[in-house]
N, C-alpha and C. Protein backbone atom coordinates (compact mmCIF):
# COMPACT_ATOMS: atom_id res chain seq x y z
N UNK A 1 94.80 89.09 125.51
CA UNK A 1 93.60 89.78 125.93
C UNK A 1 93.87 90.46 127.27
N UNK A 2 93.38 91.75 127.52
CA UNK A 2 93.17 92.27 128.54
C UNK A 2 91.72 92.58 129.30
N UNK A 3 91.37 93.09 130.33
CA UNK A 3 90.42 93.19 130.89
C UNK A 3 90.50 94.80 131.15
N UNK A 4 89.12 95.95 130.83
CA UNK A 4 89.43 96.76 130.47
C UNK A 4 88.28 97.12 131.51
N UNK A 5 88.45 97.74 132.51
CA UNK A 5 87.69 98.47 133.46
C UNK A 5 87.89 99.44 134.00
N UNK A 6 86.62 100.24 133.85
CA UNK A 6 86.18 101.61 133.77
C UNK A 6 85.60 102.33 135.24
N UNK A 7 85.04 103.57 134.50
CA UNK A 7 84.60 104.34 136.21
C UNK A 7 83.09 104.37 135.78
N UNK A 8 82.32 105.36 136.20
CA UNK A 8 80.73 105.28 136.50
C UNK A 8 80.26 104.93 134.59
N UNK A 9 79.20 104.26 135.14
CA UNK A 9 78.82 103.83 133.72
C UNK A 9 79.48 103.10 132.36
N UNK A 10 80.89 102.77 132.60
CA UNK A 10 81.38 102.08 131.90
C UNK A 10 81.75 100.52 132.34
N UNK A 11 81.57 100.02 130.89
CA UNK A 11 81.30 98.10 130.44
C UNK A 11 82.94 97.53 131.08
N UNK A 12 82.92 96.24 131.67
CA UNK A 12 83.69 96.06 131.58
C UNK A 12 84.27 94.44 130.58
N UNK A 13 85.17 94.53 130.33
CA UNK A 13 85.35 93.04 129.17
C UNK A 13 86.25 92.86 128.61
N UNK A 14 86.47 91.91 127.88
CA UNK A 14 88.20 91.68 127.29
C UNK A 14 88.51 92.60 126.19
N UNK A 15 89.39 92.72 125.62
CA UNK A 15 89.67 93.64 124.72
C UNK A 15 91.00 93.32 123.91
N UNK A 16 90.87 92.99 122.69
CA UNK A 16 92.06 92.74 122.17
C UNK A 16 93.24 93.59 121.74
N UNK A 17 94.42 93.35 122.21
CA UNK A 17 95.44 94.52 122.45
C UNK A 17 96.20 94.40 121.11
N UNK A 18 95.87 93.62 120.08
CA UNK A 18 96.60 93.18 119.28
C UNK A 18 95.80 93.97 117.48
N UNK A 19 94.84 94.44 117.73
CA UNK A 19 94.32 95.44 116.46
C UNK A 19 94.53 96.80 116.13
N UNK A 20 94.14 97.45 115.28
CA UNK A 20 94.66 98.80 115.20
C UNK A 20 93.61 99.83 116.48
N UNK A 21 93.84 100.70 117.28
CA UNK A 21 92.99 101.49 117.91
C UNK A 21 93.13 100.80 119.49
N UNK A 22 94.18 100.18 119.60
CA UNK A 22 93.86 98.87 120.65
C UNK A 22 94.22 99.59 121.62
N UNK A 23 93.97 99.75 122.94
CA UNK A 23 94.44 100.62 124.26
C UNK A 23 95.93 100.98 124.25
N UNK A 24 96.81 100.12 124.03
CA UNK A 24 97.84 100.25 124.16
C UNK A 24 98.67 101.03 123.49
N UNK A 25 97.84 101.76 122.41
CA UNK A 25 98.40 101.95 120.97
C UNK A 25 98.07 103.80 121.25
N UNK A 26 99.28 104.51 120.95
CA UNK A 26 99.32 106.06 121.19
C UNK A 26 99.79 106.90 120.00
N UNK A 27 99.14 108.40 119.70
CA UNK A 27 99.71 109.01 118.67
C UNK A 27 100.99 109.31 119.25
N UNK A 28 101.74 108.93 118.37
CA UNK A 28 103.31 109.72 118.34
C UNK A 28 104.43 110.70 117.09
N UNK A 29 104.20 111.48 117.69
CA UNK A 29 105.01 112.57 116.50
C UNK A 29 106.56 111.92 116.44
N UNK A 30 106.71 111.80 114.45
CA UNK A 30 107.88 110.99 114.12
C UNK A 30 108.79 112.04 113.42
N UNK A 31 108.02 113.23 113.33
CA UNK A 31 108.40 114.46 112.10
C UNK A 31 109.93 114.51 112.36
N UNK A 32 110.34 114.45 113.36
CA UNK A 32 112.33 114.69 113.66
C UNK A 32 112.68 113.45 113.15
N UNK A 33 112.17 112.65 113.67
CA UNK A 33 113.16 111.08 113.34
C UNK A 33 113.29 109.93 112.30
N UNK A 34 111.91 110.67 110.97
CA UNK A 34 111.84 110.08 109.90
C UNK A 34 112.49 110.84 108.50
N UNK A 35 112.37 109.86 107.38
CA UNK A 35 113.49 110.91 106.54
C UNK A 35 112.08 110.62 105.05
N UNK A 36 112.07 111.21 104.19
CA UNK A 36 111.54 111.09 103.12
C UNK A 36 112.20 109.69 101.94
N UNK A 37 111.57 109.11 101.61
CA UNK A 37 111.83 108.04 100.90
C UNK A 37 112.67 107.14 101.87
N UNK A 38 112.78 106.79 102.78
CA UNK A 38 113.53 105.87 103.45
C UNK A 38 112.14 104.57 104.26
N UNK A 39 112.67 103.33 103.45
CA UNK A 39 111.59 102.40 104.12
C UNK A 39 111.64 102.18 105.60
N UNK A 40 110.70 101.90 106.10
CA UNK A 40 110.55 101.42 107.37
C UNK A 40 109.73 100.19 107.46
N UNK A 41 110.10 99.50 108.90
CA UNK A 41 108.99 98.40 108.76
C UNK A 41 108.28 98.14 109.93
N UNK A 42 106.81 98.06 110.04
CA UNK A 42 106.47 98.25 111.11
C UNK A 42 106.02 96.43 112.07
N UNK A 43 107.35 96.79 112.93
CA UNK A 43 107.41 95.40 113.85
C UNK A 43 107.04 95.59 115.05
N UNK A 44 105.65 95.89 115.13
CA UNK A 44 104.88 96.22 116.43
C UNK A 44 104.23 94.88 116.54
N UNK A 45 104.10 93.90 116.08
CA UNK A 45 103.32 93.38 116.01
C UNK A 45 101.38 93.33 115.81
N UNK A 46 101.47 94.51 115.76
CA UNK A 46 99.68 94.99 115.29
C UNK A 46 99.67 95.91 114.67
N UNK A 47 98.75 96.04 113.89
CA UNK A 47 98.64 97.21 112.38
C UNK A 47 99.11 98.63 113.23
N UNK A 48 99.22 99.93 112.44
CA UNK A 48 99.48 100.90 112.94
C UNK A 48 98.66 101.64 111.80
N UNK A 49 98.36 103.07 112.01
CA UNK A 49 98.16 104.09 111.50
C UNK A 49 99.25 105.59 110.97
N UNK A 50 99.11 105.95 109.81
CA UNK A 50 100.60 106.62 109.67
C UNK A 50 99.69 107.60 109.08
N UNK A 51 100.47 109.51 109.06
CA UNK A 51 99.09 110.28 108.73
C UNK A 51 100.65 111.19 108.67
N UNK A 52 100.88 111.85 107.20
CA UNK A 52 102.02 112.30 107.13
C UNK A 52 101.15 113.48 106.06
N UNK A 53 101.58 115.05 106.16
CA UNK A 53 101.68 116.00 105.12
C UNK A 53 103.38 116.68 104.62
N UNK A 54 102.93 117.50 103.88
CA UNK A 54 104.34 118.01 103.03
C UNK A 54 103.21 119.42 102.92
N UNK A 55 103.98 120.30 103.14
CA UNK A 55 104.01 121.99 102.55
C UNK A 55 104.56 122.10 101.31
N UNK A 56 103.71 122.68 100.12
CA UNK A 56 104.36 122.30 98.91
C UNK A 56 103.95 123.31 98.02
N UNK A 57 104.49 124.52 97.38
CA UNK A 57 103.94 124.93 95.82
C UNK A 57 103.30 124.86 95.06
N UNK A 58 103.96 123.25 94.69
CA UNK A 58 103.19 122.66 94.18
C UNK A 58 103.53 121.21 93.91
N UNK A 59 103.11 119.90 93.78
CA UNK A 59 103.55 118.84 94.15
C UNK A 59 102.72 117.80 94.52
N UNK A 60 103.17 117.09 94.90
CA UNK A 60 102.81 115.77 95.55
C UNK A 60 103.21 115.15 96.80
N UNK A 61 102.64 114.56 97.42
CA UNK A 61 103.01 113.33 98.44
C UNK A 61 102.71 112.24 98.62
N UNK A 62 103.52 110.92 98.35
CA UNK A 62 102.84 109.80 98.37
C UNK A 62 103.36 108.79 99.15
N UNK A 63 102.63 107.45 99.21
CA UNK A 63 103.13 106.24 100.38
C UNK A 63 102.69 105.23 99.82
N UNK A 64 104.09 104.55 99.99
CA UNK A 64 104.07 103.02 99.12
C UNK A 64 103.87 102.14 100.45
N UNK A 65 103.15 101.38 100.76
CA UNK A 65 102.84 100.03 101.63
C UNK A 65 103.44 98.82 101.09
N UNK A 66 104.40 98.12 101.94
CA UNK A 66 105.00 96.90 101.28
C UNK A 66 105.29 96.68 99.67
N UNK A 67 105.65 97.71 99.23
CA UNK A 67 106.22 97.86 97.06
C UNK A 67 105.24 97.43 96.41
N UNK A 68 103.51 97.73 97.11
CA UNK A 68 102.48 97.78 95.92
C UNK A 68 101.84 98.69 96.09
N UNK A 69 101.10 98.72 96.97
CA UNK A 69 100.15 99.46 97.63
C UNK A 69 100.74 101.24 97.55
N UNK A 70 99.97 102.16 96.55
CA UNK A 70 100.42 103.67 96.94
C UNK A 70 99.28 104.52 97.30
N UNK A 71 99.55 105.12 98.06
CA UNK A 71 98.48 106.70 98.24
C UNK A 71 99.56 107.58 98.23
N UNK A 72 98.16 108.61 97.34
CA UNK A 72 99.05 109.72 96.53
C UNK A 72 97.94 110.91 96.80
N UNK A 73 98.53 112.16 96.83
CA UNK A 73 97.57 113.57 97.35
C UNK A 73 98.94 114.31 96.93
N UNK A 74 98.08 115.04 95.09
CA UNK A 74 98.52 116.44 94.60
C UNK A 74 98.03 117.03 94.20
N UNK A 75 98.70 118.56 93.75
CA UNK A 75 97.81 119.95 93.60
C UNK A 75 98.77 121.00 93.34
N UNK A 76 97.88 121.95 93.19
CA UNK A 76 99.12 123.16 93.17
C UNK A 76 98.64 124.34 93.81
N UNK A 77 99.34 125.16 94.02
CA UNK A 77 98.97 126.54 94.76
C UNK A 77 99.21 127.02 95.77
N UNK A 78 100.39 126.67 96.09
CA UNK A 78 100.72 126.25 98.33
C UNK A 78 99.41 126.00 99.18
N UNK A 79 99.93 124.53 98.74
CA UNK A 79 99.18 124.16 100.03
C UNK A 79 99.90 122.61 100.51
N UNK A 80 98.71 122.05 101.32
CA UNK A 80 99.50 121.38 102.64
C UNK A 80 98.92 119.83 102.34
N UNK A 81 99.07 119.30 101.69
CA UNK A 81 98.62 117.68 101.09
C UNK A 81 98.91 116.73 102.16
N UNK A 82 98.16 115.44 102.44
CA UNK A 82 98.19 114.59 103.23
C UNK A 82 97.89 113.27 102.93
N UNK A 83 98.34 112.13 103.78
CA UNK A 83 98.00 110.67 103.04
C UNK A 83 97.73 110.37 104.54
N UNK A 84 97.07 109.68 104.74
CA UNK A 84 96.80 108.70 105.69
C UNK A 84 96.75 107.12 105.60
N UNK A 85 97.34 106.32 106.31
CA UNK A 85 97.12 104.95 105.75
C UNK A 85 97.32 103.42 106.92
N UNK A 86 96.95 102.28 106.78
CA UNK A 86 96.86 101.66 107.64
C UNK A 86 98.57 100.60 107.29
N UNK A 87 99.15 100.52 108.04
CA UNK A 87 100.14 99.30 107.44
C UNK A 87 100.12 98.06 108.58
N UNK A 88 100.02 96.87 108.09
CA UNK A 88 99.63 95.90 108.54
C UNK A 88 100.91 95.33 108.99
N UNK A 89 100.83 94.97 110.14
CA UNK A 89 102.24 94.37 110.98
C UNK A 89 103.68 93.59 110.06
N UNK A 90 104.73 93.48 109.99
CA UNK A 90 105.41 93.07 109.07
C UNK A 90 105.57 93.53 107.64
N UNK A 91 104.66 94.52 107.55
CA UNK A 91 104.48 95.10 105.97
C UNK A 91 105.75 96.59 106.21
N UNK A 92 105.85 96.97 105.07
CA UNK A 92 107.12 98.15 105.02
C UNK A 92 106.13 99.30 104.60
N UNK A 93 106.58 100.28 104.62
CA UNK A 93 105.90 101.69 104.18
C UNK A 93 107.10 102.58 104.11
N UNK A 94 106.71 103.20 103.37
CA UNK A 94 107.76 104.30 102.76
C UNK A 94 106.91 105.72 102.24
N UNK A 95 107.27 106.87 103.23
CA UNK A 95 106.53 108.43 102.34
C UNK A 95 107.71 108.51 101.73
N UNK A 96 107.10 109.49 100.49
CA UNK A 96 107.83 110.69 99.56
C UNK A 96 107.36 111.80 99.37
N UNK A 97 108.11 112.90 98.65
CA UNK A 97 106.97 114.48 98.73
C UNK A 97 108.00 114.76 97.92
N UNK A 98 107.45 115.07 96.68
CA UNK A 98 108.17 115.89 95.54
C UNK A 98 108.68 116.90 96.05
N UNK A 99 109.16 117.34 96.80
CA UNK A 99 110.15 118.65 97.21
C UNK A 99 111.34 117.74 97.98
N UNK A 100 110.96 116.93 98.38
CA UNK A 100 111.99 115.66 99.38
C UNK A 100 111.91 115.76 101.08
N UNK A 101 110.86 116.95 101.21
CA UNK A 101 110.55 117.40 102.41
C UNK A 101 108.87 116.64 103.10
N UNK A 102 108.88 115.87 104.03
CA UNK A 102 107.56 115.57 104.80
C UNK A 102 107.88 116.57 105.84
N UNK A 103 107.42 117.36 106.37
CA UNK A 103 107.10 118.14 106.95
C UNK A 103 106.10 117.47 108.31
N UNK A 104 105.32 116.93 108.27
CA UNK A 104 104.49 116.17 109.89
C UNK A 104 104.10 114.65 109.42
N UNK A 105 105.04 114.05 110.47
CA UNK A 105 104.97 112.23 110.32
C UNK A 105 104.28 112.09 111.50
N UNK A 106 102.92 111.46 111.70
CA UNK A 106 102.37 111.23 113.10
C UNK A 106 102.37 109.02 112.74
N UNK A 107 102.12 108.79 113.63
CA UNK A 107 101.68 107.41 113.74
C UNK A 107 101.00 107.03 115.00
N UNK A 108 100.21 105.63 114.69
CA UNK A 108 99.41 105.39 116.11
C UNK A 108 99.87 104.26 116.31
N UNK A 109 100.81 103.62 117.01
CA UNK A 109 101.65 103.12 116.76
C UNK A 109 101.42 102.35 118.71
């Protein structure tokens, strides 16, 4: 727990650093340093947020959470599909994009 104090008009009180959204926790662009279909595992010790698209023709993009869990977003016509998803500390996640291209990996990590 931390103690989270503010300027005019803001509460002050503990705050748990250990949930998703937690102070400590920042968007970070992964788009250079991640690869398509390659697992990862997230050892942050607190959930994270992952929010990945693909530029596509036509196609798909999807994300497997620990080898059950998938979200999937397809279509056709060029356009720009997206998954968003929560992965829970110790769990693995893995994107794909029928072209083999993710194009923007963000996380809140």
């Amino acid at each position: 727990m931390s103690e989270i104090i503010g300027g005019a008009g803001a509460k002050s009180g503990l705050v748990s650093n250990s949930g998703l959204g937690s102070p400590v926790q920042a968007w970070a662009d992964y788009s250079s340093s991640r690869s398509s279909g390659t697992v990862y595992t997230n050892t942050t010790g607190r959930p994270i947020q992952v929010v990945a698209s693909a530029s596509l023709a036509h196609g798909h993009i999807w994300a497997n959470i620990n080898g059950g869990t998938d979200v999937y977003a397809g279509g056709y016509n060029n356009w720009t599909p997206t998954v968003a998803f929560i992965v829970p500390s110790g769990n693995t996640y893995e994107i794909s994009a029928s072209d083999g291209n993710v194009d923007r990996w963000q996380e809140l990590r």
